[in-house]
PDB file of N, CA and C in Angstrom:
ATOM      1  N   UNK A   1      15.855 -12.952  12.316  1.00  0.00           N
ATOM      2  CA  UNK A   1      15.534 -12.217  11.073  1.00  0.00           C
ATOM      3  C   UNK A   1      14.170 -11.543  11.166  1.00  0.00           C
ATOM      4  N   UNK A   2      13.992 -10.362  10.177  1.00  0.00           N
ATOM      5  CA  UNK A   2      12.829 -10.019  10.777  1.00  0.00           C
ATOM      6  C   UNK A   2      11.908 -10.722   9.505  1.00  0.00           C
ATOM      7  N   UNK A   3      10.562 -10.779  10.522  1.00  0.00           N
ATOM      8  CA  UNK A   3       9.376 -11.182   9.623  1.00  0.00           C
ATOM      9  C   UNK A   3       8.931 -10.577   7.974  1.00  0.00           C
ATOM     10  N   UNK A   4       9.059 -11.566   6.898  1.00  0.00           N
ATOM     11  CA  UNK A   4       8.336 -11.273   5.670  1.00  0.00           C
ATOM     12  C   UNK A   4       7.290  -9.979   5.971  1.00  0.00           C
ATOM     13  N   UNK A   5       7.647  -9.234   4.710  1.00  0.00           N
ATOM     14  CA  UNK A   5       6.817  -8.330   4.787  1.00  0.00           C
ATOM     15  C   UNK A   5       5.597  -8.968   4.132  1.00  0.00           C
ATOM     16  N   UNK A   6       4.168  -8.747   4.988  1.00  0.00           N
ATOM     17  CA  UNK A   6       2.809  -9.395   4.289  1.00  0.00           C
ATOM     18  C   UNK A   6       2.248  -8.088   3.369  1.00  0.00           C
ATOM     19  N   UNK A   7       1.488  -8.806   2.038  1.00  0.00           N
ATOM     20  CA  UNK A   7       1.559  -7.819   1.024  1.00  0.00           C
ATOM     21  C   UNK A   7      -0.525  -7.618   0.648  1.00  0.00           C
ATOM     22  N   UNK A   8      -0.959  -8.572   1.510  1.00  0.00           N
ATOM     23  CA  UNK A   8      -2.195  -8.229   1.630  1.00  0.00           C
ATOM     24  C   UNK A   8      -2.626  -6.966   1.565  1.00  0.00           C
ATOM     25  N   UNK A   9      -3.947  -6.864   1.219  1.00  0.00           N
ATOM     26  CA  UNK A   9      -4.573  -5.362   1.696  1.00  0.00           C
ATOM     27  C   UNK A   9      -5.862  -5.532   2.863  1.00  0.00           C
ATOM     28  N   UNK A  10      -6.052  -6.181   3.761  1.00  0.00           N
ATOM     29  CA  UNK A  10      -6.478  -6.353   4.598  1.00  0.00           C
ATOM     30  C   UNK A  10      -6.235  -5.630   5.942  1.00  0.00           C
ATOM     31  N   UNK A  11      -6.879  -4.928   6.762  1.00  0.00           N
ATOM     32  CA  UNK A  11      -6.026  -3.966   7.827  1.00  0.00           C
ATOM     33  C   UNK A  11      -7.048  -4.583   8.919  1.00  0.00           C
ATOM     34  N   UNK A  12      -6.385  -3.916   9.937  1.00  0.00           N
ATOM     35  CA  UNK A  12      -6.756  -3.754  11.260  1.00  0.00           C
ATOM     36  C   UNK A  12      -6.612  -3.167  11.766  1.00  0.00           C
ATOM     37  N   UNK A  13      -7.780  -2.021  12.877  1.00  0.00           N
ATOM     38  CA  UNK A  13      -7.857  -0.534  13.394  1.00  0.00           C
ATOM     39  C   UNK A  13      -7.483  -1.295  14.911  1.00  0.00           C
ATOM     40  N   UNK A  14      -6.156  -0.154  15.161  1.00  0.00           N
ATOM     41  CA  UNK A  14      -5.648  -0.430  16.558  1.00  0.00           C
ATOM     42  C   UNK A  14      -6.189   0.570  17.363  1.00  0.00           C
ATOM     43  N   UNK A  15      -6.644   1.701  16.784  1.00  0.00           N
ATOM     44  CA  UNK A  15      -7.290   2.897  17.762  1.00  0.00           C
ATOM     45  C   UNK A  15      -7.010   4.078  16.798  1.00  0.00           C
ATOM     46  N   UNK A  16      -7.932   5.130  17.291  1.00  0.00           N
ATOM     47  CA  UNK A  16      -8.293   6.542  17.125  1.00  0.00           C
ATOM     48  C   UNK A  16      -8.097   7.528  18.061  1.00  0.00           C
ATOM     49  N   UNK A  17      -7.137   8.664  17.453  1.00  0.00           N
ATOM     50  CA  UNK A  17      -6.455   9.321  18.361  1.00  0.00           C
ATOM     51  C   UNK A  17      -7.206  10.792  17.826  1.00  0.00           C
ATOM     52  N   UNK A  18      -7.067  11.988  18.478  1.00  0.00           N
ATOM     53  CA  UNK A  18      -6.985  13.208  18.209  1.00  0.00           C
ATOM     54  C   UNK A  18      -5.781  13.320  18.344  1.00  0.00           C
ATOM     55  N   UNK A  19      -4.660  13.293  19.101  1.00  0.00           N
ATOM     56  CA  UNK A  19      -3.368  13.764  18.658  1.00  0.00           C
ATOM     57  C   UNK A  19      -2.925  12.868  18.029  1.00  0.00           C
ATOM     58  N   UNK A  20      -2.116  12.881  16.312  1.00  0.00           N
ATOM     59  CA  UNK A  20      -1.634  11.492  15.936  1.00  0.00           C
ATOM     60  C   UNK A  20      -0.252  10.998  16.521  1.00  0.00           C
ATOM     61  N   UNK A  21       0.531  11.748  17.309  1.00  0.00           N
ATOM     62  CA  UNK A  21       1.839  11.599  17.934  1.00  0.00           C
ATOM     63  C   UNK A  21       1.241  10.057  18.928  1.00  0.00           C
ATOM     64  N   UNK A  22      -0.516   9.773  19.337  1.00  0.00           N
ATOM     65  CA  UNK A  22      -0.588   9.243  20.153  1.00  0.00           C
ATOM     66  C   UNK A  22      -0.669   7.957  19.536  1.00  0.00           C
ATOM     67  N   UNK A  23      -1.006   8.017  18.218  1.00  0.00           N
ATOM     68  CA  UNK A  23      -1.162   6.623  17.225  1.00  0.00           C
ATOM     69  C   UNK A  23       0.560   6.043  17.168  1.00  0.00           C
ATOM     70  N   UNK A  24       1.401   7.318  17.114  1.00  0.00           N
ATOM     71  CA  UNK A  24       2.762   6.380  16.697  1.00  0.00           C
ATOM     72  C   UNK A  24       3.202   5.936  18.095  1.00  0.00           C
ATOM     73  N   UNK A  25       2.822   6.436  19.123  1.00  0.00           N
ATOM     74  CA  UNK A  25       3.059   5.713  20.447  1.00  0.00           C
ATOM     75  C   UNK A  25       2.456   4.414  20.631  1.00  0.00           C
ATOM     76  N   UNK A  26       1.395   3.941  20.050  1.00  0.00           N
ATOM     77  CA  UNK A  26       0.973   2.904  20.363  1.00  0.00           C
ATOM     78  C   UNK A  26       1.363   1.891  19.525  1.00  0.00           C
ATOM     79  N   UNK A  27       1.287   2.403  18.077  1.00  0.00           N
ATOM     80  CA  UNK A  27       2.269   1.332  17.130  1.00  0.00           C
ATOM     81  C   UNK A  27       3.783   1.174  17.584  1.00  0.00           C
ATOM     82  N   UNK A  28       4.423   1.832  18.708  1.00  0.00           N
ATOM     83  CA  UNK A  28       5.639   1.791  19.765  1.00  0.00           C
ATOM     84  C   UNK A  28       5.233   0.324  20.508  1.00  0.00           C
ATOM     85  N   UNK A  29       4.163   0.375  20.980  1.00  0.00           N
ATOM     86  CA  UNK A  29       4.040  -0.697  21.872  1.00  0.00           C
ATOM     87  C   UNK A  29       3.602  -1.932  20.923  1.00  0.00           C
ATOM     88  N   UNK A  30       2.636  -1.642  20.191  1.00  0.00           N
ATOM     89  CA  UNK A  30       2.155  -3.208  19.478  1.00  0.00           C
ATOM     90  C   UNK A  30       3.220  -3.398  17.891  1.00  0.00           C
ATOM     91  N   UNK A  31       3.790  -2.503  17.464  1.00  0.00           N
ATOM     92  CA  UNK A  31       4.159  -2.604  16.608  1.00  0.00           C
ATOM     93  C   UNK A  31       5.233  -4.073  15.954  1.00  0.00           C
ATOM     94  N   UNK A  32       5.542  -4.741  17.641  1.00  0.00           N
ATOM     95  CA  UNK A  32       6.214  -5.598  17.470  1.00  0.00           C
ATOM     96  C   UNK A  32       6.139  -6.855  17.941  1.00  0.00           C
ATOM     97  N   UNK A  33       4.260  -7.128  17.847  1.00  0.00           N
ATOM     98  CA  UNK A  33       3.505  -7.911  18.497  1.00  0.00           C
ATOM     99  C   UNK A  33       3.630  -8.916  17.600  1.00  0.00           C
ATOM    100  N   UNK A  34       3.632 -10.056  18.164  1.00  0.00           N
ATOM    101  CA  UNK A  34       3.844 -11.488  16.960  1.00  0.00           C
ATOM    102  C   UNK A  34       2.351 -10.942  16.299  1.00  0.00           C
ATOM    103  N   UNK A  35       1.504 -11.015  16.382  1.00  0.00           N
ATOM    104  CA  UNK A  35       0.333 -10.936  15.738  1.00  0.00           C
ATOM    105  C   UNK A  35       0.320 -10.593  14.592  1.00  0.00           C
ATOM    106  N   UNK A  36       1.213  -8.979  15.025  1.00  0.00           N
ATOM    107  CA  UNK A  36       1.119  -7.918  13.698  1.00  0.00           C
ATOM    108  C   UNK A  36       2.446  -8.116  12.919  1.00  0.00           C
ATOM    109  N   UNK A  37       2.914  -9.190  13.365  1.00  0.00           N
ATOM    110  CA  UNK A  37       4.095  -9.320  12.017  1.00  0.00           C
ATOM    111  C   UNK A  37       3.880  -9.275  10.898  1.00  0.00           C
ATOM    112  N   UNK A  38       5.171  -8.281  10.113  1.00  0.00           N
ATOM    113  CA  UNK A  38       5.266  -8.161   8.703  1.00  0.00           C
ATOM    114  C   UNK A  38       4.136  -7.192   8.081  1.00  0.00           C
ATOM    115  N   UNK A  39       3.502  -6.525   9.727  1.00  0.00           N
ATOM    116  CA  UNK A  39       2.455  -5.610   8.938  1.00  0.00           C
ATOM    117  C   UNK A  39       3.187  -4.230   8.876  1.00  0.00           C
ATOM    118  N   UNK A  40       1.924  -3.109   7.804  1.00  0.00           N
ATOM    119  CA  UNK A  40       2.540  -2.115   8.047  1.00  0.00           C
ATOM    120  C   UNK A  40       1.895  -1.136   8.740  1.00  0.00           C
ATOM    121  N   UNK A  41       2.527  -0.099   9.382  1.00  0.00           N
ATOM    122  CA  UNK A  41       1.668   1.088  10.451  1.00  0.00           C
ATOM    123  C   UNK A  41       0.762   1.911   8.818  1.00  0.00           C
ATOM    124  N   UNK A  42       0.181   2.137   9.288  1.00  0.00           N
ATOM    125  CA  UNK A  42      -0.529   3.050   8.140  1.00  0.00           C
ATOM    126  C   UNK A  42      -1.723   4.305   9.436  1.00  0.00           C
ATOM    127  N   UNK A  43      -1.200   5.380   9.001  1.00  0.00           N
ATOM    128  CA  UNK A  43      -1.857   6.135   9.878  1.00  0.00           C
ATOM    129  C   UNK A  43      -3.155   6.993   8.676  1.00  0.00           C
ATOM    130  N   UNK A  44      -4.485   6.873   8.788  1.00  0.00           N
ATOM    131  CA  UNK A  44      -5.551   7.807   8.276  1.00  0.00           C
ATOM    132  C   UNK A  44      -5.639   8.415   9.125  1.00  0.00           C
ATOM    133  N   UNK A  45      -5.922   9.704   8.393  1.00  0.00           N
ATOM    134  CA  UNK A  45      -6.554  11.277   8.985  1.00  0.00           C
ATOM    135  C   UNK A  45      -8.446  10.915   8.403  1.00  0.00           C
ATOM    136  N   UNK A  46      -9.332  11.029   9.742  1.00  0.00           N
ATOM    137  CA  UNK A  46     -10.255  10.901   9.568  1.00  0.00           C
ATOM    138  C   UNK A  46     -11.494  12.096  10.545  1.00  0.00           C
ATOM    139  N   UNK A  47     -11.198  13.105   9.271  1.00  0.00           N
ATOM    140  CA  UNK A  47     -11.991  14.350  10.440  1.00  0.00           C
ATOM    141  C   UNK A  47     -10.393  15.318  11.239  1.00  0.00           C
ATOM    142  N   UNK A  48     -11.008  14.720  12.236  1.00  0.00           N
ATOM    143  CA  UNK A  48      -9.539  15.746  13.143  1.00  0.00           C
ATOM    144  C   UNK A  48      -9.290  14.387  14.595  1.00  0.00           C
ATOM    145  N   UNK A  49      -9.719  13.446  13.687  1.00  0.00           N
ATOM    146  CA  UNK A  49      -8.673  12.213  14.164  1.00  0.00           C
ATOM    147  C   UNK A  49      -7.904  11.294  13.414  1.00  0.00           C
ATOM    148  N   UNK A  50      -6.611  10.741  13.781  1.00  0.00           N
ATOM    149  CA  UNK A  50      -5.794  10.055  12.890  1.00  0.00           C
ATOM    150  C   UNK A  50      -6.281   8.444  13.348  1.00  0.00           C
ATOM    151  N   UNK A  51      -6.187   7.519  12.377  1.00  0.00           N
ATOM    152  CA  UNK A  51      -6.679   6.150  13.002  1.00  0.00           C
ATOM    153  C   UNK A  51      -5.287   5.437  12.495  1.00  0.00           C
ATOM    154  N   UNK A  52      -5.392   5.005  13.065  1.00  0.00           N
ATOM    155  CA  UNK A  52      -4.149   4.077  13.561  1.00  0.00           C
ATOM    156  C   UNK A  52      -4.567   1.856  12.617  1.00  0.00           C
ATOM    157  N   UNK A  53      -3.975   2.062  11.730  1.00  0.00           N
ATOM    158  CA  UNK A  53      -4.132   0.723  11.338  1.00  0.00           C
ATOM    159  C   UNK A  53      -2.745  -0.108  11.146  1.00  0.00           C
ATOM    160  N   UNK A  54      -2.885  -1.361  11.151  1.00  0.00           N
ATOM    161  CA  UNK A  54      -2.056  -2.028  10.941  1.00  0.00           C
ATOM    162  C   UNK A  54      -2.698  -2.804   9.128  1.00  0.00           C
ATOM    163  N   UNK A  55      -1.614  -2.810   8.218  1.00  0.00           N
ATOM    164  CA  UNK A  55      -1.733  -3.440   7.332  1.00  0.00           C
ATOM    165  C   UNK A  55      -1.008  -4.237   6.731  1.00  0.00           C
ATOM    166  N   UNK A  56      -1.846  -5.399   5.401  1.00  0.00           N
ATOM    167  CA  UNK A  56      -0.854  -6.164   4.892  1.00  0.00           C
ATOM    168  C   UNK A  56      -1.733  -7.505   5.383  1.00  0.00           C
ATOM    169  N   UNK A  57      -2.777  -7.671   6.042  1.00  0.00           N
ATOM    170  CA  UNK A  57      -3.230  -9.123   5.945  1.00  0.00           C
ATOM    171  C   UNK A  57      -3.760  -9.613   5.065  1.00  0.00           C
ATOM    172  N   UNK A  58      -3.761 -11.073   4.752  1.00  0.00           N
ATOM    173  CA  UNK A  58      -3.951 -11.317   3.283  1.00  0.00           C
ATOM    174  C   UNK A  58      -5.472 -11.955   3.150  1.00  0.00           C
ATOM    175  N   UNK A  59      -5.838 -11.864   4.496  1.00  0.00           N
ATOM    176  CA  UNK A  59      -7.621 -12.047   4.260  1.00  0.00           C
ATOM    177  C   UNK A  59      -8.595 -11.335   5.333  1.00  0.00           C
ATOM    178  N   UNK A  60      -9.680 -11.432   5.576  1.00  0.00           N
ATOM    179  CA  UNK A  60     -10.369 -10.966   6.819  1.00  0.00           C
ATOM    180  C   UNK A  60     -10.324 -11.989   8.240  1.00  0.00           C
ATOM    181  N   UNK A  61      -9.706 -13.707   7.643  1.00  0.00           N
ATOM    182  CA  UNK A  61      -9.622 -14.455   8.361  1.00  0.00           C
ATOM    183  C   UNK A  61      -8.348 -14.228   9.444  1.00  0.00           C
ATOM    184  N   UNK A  62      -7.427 -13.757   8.262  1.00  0.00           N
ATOM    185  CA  UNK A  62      -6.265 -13.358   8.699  1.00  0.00           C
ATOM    186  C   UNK A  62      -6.065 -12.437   9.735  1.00  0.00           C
ATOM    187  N   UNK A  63      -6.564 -11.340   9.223  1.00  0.00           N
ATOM    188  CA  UNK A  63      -7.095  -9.930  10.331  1.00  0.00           C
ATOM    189  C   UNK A  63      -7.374 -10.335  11.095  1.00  0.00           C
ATOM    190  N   UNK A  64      -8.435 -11.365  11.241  1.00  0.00           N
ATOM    191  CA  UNK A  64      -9.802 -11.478  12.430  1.00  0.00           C
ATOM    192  C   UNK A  64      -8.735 -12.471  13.477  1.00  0.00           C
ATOM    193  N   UNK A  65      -8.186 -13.277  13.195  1.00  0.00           N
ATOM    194  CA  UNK A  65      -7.075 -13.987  14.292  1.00  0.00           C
ATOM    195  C   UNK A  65      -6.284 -13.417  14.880  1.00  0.00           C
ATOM    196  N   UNK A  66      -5.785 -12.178  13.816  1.00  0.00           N
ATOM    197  CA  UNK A  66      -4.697 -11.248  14.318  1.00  0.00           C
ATOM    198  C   UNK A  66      -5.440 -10.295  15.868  1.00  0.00           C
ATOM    199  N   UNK A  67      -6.466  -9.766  15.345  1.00  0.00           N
ATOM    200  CA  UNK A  67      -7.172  -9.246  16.333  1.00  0.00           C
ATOM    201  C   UNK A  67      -7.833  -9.552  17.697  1.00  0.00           C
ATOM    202  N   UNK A  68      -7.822 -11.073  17.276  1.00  0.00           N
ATOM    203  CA  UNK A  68      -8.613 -12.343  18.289  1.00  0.00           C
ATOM    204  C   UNK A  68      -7.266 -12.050  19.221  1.00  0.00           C
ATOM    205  N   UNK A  69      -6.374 -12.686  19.309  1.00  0.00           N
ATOM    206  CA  UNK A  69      -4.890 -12.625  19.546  1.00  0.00           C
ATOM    207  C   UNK A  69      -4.780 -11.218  20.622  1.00  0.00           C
ATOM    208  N   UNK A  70      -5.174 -10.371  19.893  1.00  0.00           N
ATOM    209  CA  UNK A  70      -4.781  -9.013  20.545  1.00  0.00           C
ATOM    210  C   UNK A  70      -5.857  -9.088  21.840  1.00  0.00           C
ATOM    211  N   UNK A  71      -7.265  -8.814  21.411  1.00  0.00           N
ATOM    212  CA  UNK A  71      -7.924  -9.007  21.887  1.00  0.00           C
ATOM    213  C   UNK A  71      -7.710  -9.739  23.498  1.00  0.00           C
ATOM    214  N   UNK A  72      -7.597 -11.221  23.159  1.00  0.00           N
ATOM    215  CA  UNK A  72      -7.263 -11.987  24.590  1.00  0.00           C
ATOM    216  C   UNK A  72      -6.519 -11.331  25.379  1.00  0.00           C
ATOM    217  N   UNK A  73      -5.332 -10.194  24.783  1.00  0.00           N
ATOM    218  CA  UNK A  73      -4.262  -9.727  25.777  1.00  0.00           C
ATOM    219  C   UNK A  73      -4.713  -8.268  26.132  1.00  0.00           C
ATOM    220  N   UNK A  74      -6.111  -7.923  26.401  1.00  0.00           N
ATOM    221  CA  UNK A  74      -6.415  -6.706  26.479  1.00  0.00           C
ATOM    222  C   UNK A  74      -6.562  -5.508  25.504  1.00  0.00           C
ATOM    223  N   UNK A  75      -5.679  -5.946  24.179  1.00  0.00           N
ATOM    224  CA  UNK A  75      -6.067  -4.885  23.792  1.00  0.00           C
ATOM    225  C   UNK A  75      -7.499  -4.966  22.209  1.00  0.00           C
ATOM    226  N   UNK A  76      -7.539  -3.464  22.210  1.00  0.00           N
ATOM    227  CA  UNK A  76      -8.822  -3.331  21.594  1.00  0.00           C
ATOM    228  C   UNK A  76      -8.184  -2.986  19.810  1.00  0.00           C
ATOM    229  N   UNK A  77      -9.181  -3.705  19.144  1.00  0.00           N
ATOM    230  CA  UNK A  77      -8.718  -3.533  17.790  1.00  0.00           C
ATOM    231  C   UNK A  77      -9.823  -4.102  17.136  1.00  0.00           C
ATOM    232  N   UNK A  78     -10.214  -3.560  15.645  1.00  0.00           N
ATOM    233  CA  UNK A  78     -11.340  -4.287  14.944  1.00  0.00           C
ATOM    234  C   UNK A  78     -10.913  -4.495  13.468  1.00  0.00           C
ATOM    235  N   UNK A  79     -11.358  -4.950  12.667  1.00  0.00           N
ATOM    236  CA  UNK A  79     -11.228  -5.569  11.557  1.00  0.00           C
ATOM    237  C   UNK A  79     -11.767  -4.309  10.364  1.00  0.00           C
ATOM    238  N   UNK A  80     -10.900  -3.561   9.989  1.00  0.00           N
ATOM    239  CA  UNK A  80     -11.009  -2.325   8.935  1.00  0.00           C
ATOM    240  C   UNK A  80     -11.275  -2.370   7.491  1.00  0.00           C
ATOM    241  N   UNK A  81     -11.366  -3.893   7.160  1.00  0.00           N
ATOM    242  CA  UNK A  81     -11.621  -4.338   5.770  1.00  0.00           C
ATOM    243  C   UNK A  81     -10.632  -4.040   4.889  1.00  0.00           C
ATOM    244  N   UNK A  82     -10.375  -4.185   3.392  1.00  0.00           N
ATOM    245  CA  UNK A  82      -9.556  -4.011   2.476  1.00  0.00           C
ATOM    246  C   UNK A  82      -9.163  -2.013   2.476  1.00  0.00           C
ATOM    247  N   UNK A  83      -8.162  -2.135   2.340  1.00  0.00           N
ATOM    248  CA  UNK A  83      -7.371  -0.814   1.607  1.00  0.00           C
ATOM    249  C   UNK A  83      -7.074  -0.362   0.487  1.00  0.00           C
TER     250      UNK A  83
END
């Protein structure tokens, strides 16, 4: 079954693209990371780059594990605060 959708407003920045086609490629790859379960892709336009977040955590503790997690497996992500 798939994972509860989490209803937090807590996010996490997976990366910053100039092309945003390159943000939905990467939410391709992590999008279905235990970490980021039940989150949602949320893409900002910031300038003439799109940032790439994952949302829906229900604290910064929450985020910050989610990211820890990522982190250990190479990839890069930081803690974007409330939405």
């Amino acid at each position: 079954p798939a994972p509860a959708r989490k209803t937090g407003n807590w996010r996490v920045q997976l990366g910053a693209f100039g092309v945003a086609g390159n943000a939905d490629k990467l939410w391709g790859q992590l999008g279905s990371h235990a970490a980021l379960a039940g989150t949602k892709k949320t893409l900002v336009p910031s300038g003439n780059i799109t940032r790439l977040l994952a949302t829906g955590f229900a604290s910064e503790a929450e985020a910050s594990r989610a990211c820890a997690t990522l982190k250990r497996e190479g990839k890069a992500c930081v803690v974007a605060g409330q939405g």
